[in-house]
Each structure stands twice: as C-alpha cells, then as structure tokens.
N, C-alpha and C. Protein backbone atom coordinates (compact mmCIF):
# COMPACT_ATOMS: atom_id res chain seq x y z
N UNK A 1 18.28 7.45 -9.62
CA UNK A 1 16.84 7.59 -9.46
C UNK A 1 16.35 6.45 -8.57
N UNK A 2 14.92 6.81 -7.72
CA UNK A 2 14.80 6.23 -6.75
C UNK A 2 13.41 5.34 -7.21
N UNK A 3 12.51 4.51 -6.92
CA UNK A 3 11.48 4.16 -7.43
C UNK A 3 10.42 3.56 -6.13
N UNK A 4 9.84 3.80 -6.04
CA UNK A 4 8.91 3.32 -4.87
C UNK A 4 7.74 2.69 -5.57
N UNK A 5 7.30 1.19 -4.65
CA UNK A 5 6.46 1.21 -5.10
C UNK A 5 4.71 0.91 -4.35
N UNK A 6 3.95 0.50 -4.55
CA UNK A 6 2.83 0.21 -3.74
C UNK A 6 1.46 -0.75 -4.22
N UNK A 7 1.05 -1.58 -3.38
CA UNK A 7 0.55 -2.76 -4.48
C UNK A 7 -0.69 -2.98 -3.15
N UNK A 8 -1.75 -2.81 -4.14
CA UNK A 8 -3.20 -3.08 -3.48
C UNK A 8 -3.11 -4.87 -3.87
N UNK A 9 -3.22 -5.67 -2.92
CA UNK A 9 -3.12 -7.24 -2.78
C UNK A 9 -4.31 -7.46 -2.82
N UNK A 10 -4.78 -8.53 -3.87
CA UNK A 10 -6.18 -9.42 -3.43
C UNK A 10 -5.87 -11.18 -2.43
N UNK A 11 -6.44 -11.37 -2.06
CA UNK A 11 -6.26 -12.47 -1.14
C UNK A 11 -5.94 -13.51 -1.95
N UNK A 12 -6.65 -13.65 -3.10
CA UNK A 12 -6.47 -14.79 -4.05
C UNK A 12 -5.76 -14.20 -5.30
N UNK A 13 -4.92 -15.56 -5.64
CA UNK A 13 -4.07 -14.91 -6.80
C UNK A 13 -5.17 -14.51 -8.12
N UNK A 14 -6.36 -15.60 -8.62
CA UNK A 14 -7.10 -15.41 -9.45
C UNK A 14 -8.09 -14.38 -9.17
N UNK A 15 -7.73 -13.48 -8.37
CA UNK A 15 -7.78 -11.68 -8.33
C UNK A 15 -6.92 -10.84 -8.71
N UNK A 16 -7.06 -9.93 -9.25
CA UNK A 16 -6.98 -8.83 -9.81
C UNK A 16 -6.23 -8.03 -8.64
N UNK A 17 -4.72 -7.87 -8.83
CA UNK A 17 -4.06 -6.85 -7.98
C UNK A 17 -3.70 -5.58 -8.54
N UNK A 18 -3.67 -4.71 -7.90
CA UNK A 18 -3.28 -3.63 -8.41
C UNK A 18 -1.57 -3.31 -7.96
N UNK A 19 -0.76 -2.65 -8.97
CA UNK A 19 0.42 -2.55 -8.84
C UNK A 19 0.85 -1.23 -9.49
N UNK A 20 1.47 -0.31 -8.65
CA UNK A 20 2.02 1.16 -8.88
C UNK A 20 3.34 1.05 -8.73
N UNK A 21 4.06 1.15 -9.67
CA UNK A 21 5.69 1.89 -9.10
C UNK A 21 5.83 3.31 -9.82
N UNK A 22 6.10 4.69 -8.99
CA UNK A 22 6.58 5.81 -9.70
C UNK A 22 7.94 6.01 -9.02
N UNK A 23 8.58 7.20 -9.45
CA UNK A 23 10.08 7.36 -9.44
C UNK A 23 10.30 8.55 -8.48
N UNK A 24 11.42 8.61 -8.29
CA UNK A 24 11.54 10.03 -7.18
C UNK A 24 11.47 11.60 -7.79
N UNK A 25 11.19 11.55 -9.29
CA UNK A 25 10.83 12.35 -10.07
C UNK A 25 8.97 12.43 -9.72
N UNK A 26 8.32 11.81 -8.85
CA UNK A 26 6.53 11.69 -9.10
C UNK A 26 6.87 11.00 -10.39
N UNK A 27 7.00 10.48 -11.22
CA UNK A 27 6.59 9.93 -12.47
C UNK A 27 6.04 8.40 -12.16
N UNK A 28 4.94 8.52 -13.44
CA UNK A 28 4.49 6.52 -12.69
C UNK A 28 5.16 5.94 -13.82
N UNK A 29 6.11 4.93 -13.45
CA UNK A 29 7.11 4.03 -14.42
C UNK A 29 6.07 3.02 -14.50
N UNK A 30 4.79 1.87 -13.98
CA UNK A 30 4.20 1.26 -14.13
C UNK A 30 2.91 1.01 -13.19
N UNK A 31 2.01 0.77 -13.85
CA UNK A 31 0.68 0.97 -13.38
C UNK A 31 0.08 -0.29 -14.05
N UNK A 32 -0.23 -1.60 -13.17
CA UNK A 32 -0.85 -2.86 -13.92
C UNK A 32 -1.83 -3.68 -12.78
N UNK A 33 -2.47 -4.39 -13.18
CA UNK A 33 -3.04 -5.59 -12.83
C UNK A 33 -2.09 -6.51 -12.79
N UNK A 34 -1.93 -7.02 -11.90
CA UNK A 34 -1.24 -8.47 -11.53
C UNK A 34 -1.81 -9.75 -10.70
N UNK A 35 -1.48 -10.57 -11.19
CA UNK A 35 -2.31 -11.85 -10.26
C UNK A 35 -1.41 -12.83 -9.52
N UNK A 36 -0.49 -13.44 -10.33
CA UNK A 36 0.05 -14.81 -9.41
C UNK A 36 0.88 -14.06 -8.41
N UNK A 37 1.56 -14.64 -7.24
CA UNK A 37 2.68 -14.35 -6.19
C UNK A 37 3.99 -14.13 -7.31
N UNK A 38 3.94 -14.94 -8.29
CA UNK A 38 5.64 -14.77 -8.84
C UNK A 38 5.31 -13.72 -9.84
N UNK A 39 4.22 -13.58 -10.29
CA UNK A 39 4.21 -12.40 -11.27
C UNK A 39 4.14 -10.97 -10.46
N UNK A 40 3.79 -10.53 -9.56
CA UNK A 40 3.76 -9.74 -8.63
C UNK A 40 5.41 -9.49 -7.77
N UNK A 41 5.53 -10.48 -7.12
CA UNK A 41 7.51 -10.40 -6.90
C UNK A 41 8.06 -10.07 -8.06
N UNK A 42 8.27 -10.59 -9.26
CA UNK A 42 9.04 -10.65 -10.51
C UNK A 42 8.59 -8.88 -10.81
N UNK A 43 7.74 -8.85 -11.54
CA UNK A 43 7.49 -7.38 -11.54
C UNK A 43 7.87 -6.08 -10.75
N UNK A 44 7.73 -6.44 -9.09
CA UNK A 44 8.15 -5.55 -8.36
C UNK A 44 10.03 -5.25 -8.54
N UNK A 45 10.23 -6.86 -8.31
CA UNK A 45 11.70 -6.58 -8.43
C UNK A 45 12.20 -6.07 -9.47
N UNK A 46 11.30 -6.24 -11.04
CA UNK A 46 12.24 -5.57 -12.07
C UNK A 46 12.42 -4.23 -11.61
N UNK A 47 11.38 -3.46 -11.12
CA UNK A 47 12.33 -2.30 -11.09
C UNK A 47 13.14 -1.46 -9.65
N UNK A 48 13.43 -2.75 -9.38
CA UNK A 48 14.32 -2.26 -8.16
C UNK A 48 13.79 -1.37 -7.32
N UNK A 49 12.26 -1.30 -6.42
CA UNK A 49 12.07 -0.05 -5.56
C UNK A 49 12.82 -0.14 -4.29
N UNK A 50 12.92 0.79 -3.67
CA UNK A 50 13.36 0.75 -2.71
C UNK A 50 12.46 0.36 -1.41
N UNK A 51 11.29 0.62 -1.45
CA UNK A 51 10.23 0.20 -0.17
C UNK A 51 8.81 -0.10 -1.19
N UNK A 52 8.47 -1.30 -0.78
CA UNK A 52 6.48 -1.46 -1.29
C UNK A 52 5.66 -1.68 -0.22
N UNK A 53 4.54 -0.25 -0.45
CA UNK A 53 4.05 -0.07 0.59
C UNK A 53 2.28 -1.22 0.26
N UNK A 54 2.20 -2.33 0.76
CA UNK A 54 0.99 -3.10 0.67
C UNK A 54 -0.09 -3.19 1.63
N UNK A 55 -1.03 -2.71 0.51
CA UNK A 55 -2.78 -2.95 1.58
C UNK A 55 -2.69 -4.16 1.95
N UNK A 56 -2.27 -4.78 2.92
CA UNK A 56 -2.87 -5.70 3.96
C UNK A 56 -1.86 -6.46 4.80
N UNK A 57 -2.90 -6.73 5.68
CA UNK A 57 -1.89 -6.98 7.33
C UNK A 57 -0.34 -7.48 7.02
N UNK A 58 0.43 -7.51 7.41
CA UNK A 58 1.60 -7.67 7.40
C UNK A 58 1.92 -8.63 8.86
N UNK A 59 1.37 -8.86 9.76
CA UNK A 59 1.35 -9.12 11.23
C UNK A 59 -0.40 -9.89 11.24
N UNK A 60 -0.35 -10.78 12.06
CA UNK A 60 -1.61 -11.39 12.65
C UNK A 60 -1.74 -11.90 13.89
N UNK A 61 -2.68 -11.97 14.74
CA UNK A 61 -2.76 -12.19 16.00
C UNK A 61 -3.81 -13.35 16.48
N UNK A 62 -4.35 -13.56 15.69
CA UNK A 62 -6.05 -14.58 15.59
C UNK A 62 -6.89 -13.45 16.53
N UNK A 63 -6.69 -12.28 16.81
CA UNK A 63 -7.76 -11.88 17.39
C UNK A 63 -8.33 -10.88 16.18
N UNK A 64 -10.04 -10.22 16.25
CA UNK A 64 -10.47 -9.92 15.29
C UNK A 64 -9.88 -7.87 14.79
N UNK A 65 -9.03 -7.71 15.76
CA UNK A 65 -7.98 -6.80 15.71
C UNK A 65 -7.41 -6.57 16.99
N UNK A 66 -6.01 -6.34 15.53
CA UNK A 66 -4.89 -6.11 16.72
C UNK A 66 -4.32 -4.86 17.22
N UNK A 67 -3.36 -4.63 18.20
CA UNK A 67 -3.71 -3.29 18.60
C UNK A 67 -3.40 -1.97 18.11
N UNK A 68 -2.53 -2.39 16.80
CA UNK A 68 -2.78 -1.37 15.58
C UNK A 68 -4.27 -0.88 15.08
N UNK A 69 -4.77 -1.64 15.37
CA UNK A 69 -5.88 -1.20 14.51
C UNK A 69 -6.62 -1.09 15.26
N UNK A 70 -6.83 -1.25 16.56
CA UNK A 70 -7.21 -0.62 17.37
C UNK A 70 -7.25 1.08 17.26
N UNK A 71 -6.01 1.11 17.41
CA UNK A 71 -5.23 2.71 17.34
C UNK A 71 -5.79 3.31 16.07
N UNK A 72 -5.79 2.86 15.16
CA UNK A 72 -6.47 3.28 13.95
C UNK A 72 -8.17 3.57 13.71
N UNK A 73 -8.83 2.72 14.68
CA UNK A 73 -10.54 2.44 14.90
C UNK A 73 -10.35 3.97 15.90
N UNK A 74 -9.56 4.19 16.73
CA UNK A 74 -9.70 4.70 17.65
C UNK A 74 -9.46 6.30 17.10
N UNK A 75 -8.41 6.26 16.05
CA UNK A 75 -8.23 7.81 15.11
C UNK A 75 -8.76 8.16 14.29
N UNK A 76 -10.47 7.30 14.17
CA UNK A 76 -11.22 7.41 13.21
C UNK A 76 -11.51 6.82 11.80
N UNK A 77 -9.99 5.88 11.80
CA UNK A 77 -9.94 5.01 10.43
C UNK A 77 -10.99 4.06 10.21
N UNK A 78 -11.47 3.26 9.08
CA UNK A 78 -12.12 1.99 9.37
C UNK A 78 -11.39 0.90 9.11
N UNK A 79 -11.53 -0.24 9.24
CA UNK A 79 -10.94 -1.32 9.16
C UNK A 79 -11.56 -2.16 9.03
N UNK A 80 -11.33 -3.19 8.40
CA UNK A 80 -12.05 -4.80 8.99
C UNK A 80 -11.06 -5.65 9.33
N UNK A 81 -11.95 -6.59 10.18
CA UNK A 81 -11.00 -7.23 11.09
C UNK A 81 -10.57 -8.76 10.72
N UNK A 82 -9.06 -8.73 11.05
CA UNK A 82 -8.11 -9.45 10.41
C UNK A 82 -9.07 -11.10 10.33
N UNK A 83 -9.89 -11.41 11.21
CA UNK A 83 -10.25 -12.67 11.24
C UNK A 83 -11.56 -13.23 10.57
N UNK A 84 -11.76 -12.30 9.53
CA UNK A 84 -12.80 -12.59 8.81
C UNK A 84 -11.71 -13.56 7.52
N UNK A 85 -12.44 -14.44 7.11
CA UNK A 85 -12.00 -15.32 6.17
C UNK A 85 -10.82 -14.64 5.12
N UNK A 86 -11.28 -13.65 4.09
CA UNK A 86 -10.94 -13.11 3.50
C UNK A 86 -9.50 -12.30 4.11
N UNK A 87 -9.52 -11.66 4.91
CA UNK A 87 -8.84 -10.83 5.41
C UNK A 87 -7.44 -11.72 6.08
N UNK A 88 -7.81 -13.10 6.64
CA UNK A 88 -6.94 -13.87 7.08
C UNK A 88 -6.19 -14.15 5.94
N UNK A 89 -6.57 -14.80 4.57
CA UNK A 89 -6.08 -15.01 3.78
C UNK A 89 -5.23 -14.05 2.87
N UNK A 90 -5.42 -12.96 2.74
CA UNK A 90 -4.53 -11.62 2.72
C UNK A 90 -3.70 -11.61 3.19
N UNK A 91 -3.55 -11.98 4.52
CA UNK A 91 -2.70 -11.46 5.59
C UNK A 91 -1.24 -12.76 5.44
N UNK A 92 -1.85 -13.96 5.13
CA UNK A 92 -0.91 -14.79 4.35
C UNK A 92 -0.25 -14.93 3.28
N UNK A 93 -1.23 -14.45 2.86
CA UNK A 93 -0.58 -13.83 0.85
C UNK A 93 0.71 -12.90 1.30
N UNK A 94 0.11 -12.02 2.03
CA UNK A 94 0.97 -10.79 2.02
C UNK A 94 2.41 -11.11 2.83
N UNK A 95 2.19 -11.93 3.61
CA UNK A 95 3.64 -12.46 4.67
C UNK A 95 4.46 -13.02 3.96
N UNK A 96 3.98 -14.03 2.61
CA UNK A 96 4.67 -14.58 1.63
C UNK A 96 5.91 -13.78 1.06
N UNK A 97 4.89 -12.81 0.48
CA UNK A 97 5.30 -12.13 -0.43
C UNK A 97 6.23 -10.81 0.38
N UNK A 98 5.96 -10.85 1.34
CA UNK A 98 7.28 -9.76 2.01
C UNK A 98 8.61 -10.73 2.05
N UNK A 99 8.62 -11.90 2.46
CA UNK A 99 9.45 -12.46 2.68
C UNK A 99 10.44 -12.43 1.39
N UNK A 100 9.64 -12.77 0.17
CA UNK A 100 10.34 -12.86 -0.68
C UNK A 100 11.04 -11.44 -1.36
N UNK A 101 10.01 -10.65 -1.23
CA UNK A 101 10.58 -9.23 -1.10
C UNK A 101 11.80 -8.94 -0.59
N UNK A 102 11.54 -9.10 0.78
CA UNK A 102 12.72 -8.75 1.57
C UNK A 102 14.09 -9.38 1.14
N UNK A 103 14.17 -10.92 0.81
CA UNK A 103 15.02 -11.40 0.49
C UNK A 103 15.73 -10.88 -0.85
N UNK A 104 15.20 -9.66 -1.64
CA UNK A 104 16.07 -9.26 -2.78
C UNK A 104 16.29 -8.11 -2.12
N UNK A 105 15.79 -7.53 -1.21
CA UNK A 105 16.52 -6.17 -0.35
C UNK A 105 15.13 -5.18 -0.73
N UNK A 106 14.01 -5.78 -0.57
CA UNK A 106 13.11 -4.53 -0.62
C UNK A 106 12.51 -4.75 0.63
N UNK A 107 12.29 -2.91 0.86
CA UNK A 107 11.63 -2.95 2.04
C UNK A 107 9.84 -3.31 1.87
N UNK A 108 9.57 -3.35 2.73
CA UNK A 108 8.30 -3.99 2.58
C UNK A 108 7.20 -3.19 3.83
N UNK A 109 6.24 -2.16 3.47
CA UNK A 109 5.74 -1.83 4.48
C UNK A 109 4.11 -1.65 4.72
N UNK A 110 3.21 -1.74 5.62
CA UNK A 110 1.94 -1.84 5.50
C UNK A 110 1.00 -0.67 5.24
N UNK A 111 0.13 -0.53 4.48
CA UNK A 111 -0.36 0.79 4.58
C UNK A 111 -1.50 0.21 4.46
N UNK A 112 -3.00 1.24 4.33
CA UNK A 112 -4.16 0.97 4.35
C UNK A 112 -4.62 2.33 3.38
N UNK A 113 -4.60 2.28 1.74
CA UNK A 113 -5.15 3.45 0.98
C UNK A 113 -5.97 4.08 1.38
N UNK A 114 -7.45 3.32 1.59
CA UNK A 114 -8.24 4.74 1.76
C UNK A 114 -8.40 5.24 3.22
N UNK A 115 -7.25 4.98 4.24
CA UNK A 115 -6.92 5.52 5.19
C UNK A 115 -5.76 6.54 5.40
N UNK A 116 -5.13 5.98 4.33
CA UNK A 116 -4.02 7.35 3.60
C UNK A 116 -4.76 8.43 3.08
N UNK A 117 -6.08 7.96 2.51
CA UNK A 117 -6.23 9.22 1.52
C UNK A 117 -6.91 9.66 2.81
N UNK A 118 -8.08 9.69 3.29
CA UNK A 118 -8.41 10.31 4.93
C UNK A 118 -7.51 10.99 5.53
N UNK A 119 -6.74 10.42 6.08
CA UNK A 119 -5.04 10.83 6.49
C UNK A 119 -4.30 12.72 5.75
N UNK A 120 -4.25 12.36 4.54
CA UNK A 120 -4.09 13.44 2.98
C UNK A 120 -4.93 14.54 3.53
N UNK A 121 -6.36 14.24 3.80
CA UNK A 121 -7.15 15.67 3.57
C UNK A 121 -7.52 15.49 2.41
N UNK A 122 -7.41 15.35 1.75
CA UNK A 122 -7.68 15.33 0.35
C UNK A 122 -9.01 14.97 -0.10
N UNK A 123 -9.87 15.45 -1.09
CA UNK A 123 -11.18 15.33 -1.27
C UNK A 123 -11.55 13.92 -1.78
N UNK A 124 -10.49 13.61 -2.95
CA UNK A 124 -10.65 12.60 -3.37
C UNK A 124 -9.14 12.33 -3.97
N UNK A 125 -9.48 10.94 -4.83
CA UNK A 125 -8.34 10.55 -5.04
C UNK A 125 -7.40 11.41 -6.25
N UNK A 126 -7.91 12.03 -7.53
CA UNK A 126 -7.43 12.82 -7.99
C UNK A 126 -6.62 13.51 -7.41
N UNK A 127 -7.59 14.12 -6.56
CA UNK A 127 -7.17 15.92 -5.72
C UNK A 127 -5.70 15.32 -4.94
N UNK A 128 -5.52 14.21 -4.46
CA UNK A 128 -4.61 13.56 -3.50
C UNK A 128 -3.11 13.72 -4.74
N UNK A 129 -3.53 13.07 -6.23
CA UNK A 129 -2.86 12.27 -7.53
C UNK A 129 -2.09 13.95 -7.70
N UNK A 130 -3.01 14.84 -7.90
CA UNK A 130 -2.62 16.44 -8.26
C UNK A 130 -1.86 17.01 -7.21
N UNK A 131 -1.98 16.79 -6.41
CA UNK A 131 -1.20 17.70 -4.60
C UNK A 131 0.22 16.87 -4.89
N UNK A 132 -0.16 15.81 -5.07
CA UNK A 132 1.52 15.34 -4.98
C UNK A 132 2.20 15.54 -6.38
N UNK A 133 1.52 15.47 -7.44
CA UNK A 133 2.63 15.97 -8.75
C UNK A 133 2.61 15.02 -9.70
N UNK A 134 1.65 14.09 -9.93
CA UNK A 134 1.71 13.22 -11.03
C UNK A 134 0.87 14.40 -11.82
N UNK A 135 1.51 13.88 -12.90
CA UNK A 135 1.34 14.47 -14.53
C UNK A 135 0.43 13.82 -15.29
N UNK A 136 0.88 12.73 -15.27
CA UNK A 136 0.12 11.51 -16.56
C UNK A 136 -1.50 11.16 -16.03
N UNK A 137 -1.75 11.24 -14.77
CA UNK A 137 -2.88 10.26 -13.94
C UNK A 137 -3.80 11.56 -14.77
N UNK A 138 -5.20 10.85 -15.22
CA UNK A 138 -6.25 11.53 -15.81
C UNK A 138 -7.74 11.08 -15.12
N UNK A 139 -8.38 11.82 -14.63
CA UNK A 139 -9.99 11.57 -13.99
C UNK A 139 -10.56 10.37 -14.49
N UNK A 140 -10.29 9.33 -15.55
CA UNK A 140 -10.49 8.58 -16.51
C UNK A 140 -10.21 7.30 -15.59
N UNK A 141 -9.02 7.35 -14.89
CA UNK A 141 -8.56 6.41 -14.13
C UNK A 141 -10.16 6.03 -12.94
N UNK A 142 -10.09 4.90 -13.16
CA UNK A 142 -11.67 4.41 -12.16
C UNK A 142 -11.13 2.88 -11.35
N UNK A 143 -10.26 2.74 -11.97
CA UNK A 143 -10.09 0.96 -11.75
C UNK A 143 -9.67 1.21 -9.93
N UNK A 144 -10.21 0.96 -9.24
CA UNK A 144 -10.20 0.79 -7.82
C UNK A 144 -8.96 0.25 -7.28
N UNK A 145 -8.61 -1.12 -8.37
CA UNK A 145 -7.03 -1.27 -7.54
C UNK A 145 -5.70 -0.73 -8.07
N UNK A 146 -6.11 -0.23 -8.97
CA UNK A 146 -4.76 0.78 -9.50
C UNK A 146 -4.75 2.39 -8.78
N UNK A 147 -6.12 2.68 -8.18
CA UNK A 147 -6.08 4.06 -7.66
C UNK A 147 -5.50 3.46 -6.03
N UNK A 148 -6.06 2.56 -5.65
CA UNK A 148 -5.25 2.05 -4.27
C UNK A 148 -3.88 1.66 -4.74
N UNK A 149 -2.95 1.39 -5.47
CA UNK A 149 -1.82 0.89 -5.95
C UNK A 149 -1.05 2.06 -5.81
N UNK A 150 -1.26 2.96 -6.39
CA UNK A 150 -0.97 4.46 -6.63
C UNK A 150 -0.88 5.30 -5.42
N UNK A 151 -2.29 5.10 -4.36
CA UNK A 151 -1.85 5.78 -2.85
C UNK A 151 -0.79 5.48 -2.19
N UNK A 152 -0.63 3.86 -2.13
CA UNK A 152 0.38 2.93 -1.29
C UNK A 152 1.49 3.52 -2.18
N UNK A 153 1.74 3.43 -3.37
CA UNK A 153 3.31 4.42 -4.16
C UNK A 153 3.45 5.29 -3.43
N UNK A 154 2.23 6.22 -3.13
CA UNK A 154 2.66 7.60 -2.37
C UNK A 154 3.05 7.75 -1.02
N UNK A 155 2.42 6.76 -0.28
CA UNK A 155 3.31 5.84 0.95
C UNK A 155 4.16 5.72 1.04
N UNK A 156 4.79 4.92 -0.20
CA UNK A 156 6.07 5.05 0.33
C UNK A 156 7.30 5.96 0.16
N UNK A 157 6.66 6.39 -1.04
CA UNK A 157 7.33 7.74 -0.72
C UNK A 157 8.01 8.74 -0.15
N UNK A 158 6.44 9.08 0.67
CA UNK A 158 6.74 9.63 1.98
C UNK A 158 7.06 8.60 2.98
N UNK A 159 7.12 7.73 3.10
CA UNK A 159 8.12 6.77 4.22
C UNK A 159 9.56 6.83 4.05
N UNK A 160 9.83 6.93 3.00
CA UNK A 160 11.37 7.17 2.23
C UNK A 160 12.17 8.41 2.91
N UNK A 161 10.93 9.39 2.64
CA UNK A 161 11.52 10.81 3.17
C UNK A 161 11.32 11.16 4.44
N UNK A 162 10.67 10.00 5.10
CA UNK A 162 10.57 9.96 6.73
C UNK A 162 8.75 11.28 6.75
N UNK A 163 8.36 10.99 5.98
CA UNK A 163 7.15 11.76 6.30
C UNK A 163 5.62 11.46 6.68
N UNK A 164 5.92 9.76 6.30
CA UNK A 164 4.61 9.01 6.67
C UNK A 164 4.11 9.24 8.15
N UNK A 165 2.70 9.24 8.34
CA UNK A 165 2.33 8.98 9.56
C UNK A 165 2.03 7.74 9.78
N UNK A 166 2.65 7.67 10.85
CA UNK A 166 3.16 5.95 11.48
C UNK A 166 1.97 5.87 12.91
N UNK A 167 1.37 4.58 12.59
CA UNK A 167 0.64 4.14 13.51
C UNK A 167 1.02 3.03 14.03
N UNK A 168 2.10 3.03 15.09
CA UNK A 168 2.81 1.28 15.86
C UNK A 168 2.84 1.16 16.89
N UNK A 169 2.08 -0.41 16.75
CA UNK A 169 2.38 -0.91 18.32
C UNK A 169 2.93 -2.44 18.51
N UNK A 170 2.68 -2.80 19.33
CA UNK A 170 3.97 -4.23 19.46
C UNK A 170 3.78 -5.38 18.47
N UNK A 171 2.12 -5.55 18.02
CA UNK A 171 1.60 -6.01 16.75
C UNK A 171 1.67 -5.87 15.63
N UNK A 172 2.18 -4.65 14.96
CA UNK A 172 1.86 -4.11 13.90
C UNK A 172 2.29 -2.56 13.18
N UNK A 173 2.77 -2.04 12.26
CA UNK A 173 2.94 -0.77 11.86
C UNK A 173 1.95 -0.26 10.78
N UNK A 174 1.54 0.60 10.56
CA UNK A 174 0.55 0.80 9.64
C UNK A 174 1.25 2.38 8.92
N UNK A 175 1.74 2.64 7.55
CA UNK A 175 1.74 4.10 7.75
C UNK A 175 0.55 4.24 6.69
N UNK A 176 0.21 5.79 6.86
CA UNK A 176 -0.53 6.41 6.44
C UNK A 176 0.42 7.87 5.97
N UNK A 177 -0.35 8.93 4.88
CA UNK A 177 -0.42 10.10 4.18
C UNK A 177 -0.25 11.16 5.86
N UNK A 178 0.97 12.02 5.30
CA UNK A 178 0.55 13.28 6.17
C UNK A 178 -0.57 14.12 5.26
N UNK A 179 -0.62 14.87 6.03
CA UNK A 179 -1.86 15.98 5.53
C UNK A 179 -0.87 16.71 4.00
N UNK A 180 -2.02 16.63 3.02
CA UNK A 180 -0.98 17.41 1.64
C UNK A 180 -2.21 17.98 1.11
N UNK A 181 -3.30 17.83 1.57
CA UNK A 181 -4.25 18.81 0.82
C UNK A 181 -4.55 20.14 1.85
C-alpha cells in the first residue's frame, strides 16, 4: 500500500498546520493539526508517503512573482506574491522542511489547494472529497487547513499516477487537480 500525503503549511510554527495522509485505497490514514517543523517531519515520516504535496513556494526569487506564477496569474489562478512578509517566511519554512523530507526519501512537491480545487471543476470542496472516493470526509469538516491538507493529498496522488496538471518554468513547479468534476 501506497500513502500520499499533503500538508497546508503556516509560516509560523505557533500556527496551526494542516496535515492529510490517505492511502492508495482513497482512505484518509490521518487528518491533524500540526505545529513545530519536527512534529510535522516526524509525523509525515511515520507513515512513509511516497510524495507531500505542500501549499507554499518551494523556490524564491526576491521578485514579487516568479515566473510560475506568472503562468498561473496568467491561467486565471490567484496568488499572492512571494515577497510579502508572510509569504517569504513560508517559503523558508517550507525549503526546510523539504530538505529534511527529502533526506528520508520523500518526494516533496508544490501545490496551491484552492487552485487545485479551480483546476477539479469541482463546485466545492466536498463535491471535489466525493468525485475522488473518500468515504469517511462528512460536510461537518469546516477547519480550512485540514480541507487544504486533504486537496494537496489529492495532489499527490494524482502526481503519483502522472495525472497532475503541471505548471513549470525555470523558477518553479506548481501541480494542480486535472478536471474530475
């Protein structure tokens, strides 16, 4: 069995991250809040995924976007741009934490949720949760970074099976949801 997973990052550890791993069955093996860098690595690695797909930059340029996201402004996505305070600091969190990723053999890849779910077709995030085959997820679910935690799972997913739509340029990769609604 295969496990993917996907983790909505806050810039600061004393934020509230969201963290999804489900299985190559659709099943969600874990769905949490996480905060420090080692509780977030430690967690991911217990369950061995094979790729974590994370909301935020992965790549930085000091300009206020780079030409990923360009490409993305330009296909209708929104974005904000890497050089706002917040967003810089993400973008460091997140370089950390690939590194260390990578170093136990996980892949590590960038996505942007509610540009996946755009991406999907999909009405909303349910309708997105139901098209792909989770069972357990109930309308009840509201917490914002566990429903972004959960898209990026489905990221990688479909990155796994080579189905993501890939937005790259010499700066940056971004995938996003093919169309499933």
């Amino acid at each position: 069995m295969v496990n993917f997973a996907g983790l909505d990052l806050s810039a600061k550890e004393s934020n509230p991250s969201g963290l999804a791993v489900i299985n190559s069955f659709k099943e969600i093996v874990d769905l949490t809040l996480v905060f420090s860098d080692d509780e977030i690595a430690s967690r991911i690695i217990l369950y061995k995924p094979i790729i974590v797909a994370i909301d935020a930059p992965l790549t930085s340029t000091g300009k206020p976007f780079r030409q990923v996201d360009r490409s993305l402004l330009k296909a209708g996505f929104r974005i904000l741009p890497t050089t706002l305070t917040y967003m810089r600091e993400l973008a460091e969190r997140a370089q950390v934490l690939k590194k260390i990723l990578e170093s136990r053999n996980v892949a590590v890849i960038e996505t942007h949720p509610t540009s996946a779910l755009k991406s999907s077709r999909c009405s909303s995030h349910i309708n997105l949760f139901q098209s792909f085959g989770f069972k357990q997820v109930t309308p009840t679910l509201r917490n914002k970074h566990l429903i972004d935690a959960l898209i990026s799972s489905i990221v990688s997913y479909h990155y796994y099976h080579g189905t993501s739509v890939i937005f790259k340029e010499a700066d940056g990769e971004v995938h996003l949801l093919p169309t499933v609604c």
